[in-house]
PDB file of N, CA and C in Angstrom:
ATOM      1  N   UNK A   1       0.830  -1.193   0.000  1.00  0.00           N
ATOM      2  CA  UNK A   1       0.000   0.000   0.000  1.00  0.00           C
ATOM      3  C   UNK A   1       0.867   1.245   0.000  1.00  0.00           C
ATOM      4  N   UNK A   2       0.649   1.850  -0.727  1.00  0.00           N
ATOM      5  CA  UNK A   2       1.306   3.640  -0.610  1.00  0.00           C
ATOM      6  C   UNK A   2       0.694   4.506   0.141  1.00  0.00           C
ATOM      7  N   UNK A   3       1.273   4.833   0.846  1.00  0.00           N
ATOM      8  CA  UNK A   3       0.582   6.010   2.390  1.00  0.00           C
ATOM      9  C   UNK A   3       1.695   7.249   1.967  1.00  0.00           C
ATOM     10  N   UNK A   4       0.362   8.179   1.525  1.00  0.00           N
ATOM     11  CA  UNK A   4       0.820   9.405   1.372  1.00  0.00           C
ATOM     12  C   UNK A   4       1.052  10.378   2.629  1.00  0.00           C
ATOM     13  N   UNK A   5       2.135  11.037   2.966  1.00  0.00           N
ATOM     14  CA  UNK A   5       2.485  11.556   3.961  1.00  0.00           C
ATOM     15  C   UNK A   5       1.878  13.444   3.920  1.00  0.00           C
ATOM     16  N   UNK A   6       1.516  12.798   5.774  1.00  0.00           N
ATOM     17  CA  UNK A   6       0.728  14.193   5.703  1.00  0.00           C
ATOM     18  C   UNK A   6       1.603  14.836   6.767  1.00  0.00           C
ATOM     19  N   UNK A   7       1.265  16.497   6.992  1.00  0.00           N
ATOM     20  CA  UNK A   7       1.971  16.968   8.261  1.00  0.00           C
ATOM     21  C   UNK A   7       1.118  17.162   9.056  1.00  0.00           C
ATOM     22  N   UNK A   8       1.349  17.096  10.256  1.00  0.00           N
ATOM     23  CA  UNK A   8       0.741  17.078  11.322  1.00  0.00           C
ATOM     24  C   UNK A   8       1.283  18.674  12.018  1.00  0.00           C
ATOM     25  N   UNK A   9       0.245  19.081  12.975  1.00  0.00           N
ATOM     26  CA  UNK A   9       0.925  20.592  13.933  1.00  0.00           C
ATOM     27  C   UNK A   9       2.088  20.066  14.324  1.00  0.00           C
ATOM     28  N   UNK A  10       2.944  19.285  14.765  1.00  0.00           N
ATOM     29  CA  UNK A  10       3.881  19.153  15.775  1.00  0.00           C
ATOM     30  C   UNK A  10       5.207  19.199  14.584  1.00  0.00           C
ATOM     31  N   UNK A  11       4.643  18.989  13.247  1.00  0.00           N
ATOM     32  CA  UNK A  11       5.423  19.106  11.943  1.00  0.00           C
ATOM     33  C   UNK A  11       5.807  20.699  11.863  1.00  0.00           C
ATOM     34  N   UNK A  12       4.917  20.998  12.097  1.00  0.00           N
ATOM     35  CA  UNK A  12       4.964  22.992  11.515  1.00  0.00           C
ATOM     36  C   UNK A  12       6.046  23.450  12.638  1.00  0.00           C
ATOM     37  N   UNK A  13       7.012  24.122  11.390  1.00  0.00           N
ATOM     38  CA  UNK A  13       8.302  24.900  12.514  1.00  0.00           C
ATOM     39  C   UNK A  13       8.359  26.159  11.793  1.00  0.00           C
ATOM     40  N   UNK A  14       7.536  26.313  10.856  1.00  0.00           N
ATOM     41  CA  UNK A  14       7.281  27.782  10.566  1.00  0.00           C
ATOM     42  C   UNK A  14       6.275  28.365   9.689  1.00  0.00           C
ATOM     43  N   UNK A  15       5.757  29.623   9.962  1.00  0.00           N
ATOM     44  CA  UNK A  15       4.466  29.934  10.126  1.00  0.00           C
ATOM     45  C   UNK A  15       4.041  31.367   9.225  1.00  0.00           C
ATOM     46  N   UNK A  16       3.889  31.400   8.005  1.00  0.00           N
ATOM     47  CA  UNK A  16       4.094  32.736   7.365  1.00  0.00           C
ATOM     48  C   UNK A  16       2.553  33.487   6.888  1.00  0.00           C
ATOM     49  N   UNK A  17       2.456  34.682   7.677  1.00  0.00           N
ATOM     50  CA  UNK A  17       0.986  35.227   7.564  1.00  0.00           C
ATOM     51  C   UNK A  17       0.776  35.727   6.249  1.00  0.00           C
ATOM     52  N   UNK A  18      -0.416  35.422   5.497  1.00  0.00           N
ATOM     53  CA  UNK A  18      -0.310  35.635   3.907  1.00  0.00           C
ATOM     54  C   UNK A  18      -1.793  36.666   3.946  1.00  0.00           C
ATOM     55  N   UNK A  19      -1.826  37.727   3.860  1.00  0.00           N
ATOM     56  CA  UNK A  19      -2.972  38.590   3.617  1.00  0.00           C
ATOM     57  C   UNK A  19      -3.422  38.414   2.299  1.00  0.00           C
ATOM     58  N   UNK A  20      -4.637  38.539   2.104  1.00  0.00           N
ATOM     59  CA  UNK A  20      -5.223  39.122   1.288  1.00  0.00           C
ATOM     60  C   UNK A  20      -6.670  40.062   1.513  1.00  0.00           C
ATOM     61  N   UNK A  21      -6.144  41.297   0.484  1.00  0.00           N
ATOM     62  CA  UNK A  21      -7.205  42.068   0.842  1.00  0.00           C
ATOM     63  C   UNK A  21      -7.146  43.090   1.850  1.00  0.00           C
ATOM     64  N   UNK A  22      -7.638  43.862   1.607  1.00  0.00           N
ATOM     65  CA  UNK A  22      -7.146  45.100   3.032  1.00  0.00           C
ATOM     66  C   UNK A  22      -8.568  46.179   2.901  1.00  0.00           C
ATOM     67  N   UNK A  23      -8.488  46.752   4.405  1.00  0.00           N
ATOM     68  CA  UNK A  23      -9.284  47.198   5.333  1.00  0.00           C
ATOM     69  C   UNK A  23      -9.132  48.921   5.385  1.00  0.00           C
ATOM     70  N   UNK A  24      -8.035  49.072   5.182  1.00  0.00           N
ATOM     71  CA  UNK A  24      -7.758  50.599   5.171  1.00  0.00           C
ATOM     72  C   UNK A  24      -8.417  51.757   3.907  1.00  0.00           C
ATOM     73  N   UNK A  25      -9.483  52.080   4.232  1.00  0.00           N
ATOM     74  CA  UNK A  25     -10.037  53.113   2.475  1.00  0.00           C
ATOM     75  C   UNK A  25      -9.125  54.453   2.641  1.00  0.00           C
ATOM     76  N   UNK A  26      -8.184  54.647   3.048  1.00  0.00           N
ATOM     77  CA  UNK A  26      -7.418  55.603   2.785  1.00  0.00           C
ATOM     78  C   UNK A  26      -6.327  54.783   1.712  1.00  0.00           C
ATOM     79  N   UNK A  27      -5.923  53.580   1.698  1.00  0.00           N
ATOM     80  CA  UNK A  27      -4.581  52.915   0.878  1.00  0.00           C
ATOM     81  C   UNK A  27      -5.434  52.601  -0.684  1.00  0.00           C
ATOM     82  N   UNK A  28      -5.296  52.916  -1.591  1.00  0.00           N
ATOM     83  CA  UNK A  28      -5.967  52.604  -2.578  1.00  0.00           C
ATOM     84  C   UNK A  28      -5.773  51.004  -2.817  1.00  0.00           C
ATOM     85  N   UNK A  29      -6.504  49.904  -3.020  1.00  0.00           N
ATOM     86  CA  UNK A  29      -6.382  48.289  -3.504  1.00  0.00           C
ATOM     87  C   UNK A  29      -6.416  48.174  -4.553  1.00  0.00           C
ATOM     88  N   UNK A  30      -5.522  48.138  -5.320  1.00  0.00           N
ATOM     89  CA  UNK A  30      -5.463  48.143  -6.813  1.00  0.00           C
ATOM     90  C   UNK A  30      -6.099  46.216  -6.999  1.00  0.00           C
ATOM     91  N   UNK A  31      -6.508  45.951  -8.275  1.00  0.00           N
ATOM     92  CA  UNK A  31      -6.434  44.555  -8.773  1.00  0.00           C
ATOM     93  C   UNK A  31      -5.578  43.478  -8.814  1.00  0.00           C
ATOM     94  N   UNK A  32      -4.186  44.841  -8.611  1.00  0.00           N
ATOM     95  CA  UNK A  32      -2.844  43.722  -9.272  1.00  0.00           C
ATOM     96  C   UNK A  32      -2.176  43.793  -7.930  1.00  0.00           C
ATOM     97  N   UNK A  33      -2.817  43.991  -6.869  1.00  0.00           N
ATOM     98  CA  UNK A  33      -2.438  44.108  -5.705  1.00  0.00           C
ATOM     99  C   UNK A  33      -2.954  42.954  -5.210  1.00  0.00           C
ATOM    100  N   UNK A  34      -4.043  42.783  -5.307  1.00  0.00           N
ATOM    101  CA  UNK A  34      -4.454  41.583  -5.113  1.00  0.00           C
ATOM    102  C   UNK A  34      -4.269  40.048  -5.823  1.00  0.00           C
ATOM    103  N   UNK A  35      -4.255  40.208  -7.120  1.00  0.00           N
ATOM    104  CA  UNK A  35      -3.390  39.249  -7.933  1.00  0.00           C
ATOM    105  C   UNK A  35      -1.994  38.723  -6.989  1.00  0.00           C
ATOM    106  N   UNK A  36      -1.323  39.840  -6.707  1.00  0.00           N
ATOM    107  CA  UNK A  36       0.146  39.605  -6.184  1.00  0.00           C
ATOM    108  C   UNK A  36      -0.293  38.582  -5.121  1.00  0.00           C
ATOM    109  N   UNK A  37      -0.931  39.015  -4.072  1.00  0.00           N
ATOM    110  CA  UNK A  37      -1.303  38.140  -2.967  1.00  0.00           C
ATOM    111  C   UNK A  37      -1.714  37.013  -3.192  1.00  0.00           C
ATOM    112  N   UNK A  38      -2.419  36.918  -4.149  1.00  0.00           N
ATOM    113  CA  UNK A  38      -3.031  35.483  -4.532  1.00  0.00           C
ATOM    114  C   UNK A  38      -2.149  34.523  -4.783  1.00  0.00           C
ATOM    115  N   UNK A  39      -1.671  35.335  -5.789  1.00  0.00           N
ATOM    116  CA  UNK A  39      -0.253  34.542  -6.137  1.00  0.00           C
ATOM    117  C   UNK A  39       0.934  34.172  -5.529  1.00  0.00           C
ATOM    118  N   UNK A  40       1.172  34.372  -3.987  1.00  0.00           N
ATOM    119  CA  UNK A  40       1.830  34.400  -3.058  1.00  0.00           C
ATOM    120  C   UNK A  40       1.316  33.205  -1.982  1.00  0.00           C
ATOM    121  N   UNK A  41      -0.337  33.337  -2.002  1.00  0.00           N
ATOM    122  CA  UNK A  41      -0.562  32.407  -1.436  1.00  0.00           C
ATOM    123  C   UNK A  41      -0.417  31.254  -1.815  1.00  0.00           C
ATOM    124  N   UNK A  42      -0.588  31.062  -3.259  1.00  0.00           N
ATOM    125  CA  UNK A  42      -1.156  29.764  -4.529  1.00  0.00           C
ATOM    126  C   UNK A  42       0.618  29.233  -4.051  1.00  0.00           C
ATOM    127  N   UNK A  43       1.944  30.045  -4.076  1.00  0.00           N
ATOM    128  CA  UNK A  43       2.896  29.665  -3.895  1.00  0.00           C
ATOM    129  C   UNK A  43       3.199  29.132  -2.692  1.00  0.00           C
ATOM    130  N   UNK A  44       2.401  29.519  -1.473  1.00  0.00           N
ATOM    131  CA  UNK A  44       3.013  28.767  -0.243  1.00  0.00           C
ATOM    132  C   UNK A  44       2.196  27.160  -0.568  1.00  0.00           C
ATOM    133  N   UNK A  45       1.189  27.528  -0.737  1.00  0.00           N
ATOM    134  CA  UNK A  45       0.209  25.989  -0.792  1.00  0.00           C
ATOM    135  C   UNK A  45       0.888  25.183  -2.110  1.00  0.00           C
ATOM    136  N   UNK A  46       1.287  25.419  -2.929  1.00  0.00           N
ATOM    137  CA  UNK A  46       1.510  24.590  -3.889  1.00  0.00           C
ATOM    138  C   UNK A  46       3.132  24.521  -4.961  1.00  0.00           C
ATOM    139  N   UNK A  47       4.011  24.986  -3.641  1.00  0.00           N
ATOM    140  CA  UNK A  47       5.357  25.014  -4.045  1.00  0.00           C
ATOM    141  C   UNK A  47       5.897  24.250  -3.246  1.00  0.00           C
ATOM    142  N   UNK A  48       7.649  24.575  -3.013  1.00  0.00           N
ATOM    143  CA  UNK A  48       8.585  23.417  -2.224  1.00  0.00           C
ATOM    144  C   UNK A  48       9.218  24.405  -1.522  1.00  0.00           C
ATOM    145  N   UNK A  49       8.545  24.267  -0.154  1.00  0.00           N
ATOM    146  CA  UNK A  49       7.959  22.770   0.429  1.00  0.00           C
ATOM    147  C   UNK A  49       6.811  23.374   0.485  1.00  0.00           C
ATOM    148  N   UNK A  50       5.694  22.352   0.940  1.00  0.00           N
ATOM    149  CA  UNK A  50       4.342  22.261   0.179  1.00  0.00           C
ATOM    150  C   UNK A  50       3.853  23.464   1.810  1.00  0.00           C
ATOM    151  N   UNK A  51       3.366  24.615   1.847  1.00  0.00           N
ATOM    152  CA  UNK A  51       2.295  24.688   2.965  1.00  0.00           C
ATOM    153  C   UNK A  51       1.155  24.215   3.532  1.00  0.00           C
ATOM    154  N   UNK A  52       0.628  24.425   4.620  1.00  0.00           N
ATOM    155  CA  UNK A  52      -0.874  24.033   4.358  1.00  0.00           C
ATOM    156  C   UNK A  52      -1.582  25.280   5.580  1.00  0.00           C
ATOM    157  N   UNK A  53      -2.845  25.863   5.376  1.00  0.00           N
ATOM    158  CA  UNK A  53      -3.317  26.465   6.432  1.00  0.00           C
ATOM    159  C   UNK A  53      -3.824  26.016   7.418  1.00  0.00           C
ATOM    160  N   UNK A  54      -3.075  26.341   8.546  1.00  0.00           N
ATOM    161  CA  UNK A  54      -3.431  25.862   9.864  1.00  0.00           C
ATOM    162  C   UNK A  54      -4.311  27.502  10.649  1.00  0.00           C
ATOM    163  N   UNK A  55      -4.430  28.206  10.013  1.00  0.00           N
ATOM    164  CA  UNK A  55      -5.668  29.130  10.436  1.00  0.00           C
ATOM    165  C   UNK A  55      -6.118  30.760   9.845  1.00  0.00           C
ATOM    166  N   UNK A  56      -7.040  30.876  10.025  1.00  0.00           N
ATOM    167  CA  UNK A  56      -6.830  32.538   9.402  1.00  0.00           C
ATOM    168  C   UNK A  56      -7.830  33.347   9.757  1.00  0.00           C
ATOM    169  N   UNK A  57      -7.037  34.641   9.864  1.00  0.00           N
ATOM    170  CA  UNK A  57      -7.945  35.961  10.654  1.00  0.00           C
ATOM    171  C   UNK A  57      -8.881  36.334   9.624  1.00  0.00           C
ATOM    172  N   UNK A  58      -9.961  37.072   9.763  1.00  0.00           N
ATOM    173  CA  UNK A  58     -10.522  37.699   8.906  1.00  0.00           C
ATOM    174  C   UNK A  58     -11.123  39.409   9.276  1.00  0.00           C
ATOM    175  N   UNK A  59     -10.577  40.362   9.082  1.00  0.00           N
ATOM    176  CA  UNK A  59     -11.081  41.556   9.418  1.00  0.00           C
ATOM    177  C   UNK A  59     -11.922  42.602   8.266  1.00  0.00           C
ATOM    178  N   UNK A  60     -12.894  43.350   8.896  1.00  0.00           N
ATOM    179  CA  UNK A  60     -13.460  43.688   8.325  1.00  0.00           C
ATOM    180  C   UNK A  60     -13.932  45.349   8.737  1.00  0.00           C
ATOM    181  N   UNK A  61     -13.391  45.937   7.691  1.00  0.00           N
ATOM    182  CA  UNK A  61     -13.834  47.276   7.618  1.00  0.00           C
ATOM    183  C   UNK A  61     -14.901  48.114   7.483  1.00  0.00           C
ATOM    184  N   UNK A  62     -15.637  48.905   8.249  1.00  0.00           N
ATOM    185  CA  UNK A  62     -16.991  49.352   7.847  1.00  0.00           C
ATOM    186  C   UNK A  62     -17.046  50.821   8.036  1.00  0.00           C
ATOM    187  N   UNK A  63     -16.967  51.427   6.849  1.00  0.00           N
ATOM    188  CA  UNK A  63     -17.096  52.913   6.721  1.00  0.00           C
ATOM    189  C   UNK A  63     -17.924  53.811   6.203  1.00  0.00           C
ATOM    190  N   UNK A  64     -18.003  54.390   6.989  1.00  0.00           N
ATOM    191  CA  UNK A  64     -19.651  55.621   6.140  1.00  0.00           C
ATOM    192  C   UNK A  64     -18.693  56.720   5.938  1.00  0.00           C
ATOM    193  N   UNK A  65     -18.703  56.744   4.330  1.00  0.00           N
ATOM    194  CA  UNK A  65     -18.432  57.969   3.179  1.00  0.00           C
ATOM    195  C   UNK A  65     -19.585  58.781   3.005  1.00  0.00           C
ATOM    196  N   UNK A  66     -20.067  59.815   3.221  1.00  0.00           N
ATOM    197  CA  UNK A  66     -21.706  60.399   2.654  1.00  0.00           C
ATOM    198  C   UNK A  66     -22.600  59.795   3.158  1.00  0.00           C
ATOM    199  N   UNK A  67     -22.814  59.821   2.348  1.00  0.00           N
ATOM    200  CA  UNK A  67     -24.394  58.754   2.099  1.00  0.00           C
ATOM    201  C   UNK A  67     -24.169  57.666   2.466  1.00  0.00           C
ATOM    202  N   UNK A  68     -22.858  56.930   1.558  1.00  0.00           N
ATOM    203  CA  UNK A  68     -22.834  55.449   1.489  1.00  0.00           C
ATOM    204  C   UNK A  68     -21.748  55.077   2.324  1.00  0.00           C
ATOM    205  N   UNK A  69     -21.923  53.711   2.205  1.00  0.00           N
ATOM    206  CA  UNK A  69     -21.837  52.634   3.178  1.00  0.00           C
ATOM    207  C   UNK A  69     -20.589  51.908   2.596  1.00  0.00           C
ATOM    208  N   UNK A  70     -19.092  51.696   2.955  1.00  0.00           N
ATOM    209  CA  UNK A  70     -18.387  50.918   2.506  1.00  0.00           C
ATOM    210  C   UNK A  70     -17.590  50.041   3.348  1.00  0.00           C
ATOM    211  N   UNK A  71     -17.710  48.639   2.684  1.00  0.00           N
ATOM    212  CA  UNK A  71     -17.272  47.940   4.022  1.00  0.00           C
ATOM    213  C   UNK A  71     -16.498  47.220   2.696  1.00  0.00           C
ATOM    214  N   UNK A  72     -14.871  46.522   3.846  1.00  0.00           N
ATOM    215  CA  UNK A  72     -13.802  46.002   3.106  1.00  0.00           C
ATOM    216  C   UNK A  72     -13.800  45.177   3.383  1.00  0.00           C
ATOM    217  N   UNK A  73     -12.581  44.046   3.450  1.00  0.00           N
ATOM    218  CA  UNK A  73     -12.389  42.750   4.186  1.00  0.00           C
ATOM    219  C   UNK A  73     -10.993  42.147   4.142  1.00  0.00           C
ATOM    220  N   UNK A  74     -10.352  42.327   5.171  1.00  0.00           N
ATOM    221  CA  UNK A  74      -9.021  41.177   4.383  1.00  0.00           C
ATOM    222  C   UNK A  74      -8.844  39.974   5.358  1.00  0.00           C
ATOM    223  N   UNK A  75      -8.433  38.966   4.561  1.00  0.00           N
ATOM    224  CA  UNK A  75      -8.083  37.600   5.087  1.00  0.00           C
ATOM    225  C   UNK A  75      -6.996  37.546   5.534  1.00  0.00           C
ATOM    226  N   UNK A  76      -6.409  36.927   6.547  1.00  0.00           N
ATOM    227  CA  UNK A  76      -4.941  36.347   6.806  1.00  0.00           C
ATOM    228  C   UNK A  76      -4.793  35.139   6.627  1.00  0.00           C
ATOM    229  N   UNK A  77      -4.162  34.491   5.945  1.00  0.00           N
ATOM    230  CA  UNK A  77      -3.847  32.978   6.363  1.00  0.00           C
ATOM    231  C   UNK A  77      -2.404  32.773   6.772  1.00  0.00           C
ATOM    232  N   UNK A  78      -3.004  31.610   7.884  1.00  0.00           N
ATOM    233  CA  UNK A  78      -1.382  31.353   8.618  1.00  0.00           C
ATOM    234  C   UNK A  78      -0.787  30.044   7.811  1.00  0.00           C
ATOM    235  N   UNK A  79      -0.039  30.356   7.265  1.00  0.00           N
ATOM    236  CA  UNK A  79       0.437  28.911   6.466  1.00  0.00           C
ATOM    237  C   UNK A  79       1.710  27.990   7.377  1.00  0.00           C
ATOM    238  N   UNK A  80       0.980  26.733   7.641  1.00  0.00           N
ATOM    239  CA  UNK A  80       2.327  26.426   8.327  1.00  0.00           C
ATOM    240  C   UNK A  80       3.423  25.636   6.865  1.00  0.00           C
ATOM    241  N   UNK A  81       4.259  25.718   7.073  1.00  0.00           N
ATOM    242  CA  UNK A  81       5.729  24.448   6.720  1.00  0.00           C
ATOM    243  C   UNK A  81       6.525  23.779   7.876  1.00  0.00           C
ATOM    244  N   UNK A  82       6.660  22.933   7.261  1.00  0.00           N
ATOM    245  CA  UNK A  82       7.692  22.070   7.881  1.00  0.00           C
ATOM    246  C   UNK A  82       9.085  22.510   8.293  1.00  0.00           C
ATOM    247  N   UNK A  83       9.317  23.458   7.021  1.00  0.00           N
ATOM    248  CA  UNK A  83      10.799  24.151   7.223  1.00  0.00           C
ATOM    249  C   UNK A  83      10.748  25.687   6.865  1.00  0.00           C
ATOM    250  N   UNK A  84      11.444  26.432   6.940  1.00  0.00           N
ATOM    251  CA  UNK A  84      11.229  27.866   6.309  1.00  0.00           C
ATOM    252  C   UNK A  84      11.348  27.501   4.830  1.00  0.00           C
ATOM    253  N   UNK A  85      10.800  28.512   3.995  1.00  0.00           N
ATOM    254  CA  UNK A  85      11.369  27.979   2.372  1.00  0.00           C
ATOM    255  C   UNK A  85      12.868  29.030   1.941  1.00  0.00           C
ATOM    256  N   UNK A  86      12.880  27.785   1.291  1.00  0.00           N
ATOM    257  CA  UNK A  86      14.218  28.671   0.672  1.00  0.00           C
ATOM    258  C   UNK A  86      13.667  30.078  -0.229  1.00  0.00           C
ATOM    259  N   UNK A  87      12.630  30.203  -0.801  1.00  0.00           N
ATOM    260  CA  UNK A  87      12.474  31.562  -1.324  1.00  0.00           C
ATOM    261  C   UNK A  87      11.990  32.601  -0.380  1.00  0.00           C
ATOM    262  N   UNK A  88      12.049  32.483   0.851  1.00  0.00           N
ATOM    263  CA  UNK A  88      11.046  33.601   1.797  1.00  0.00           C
ATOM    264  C   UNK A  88      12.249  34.228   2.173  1.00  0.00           C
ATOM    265  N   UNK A  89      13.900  33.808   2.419  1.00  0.00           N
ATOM    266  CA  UNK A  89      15.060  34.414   2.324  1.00  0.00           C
ATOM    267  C   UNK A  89      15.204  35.322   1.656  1.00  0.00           C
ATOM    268  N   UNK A  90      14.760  34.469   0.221  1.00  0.00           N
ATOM    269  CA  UNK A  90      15.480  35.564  -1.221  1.00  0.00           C
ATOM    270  C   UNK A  90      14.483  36.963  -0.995  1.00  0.00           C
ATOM    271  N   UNK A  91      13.291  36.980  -0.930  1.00  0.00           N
ATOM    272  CA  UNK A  91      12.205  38.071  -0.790  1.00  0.00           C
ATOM    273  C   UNK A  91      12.724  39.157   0.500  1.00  0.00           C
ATOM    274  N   UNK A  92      12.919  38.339   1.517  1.00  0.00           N
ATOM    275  CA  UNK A  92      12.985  39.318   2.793  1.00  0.00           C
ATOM    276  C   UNK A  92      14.800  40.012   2.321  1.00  0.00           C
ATOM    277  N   UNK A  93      15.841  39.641   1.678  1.00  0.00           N
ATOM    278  CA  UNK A  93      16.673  39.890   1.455  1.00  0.00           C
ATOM    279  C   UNK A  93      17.352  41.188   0.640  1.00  0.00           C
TER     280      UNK A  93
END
């Protein structure tokens, strides 16, 4: 039988908070701002070494402009790994 290996919490030795989306209506959120993030996340979950989310914040903005009513939202996810990745060096570097 082939037993695919999973990680367990006691596996996770590091822990990288991945936003998406933001709360502040003074910072403008462009599209490709959000693209970026996505694409940051899609990389912890589905690169080397593999992430997985072990939890995530969700905040939410609610602002009265005028009249209207604007409410934001951004996600955090906590991605654990097993190890730090070798590309979160090259970025913070």
């Amino acid at each position: 039988m082939h037993r695919e290996d999973k990680s367990t919490l006691k596996d996770i030795h590091y822990v990288k908070l991945v936003p998406v989306g933001g709360i502040d209506p003074g910072v403008p959120f462009s599209e490709q701002a959000r693209e970026e993030q996505a694409l940051l996340l899609n990389r912890c979950l589905n690169g080397y070494p593999q992430g997985v989310i072990i939890g995530k914040d969700v905040s939410i903005g609610r602002y009265q402009i005028g009249e209207h009513e604007l409410i934001m939202e951004k996600v955090t996810y906590h991605v654990g790994f097993t190890r730090k990745p070798g590309w979160e060096n090259e970025e913070s570097g």
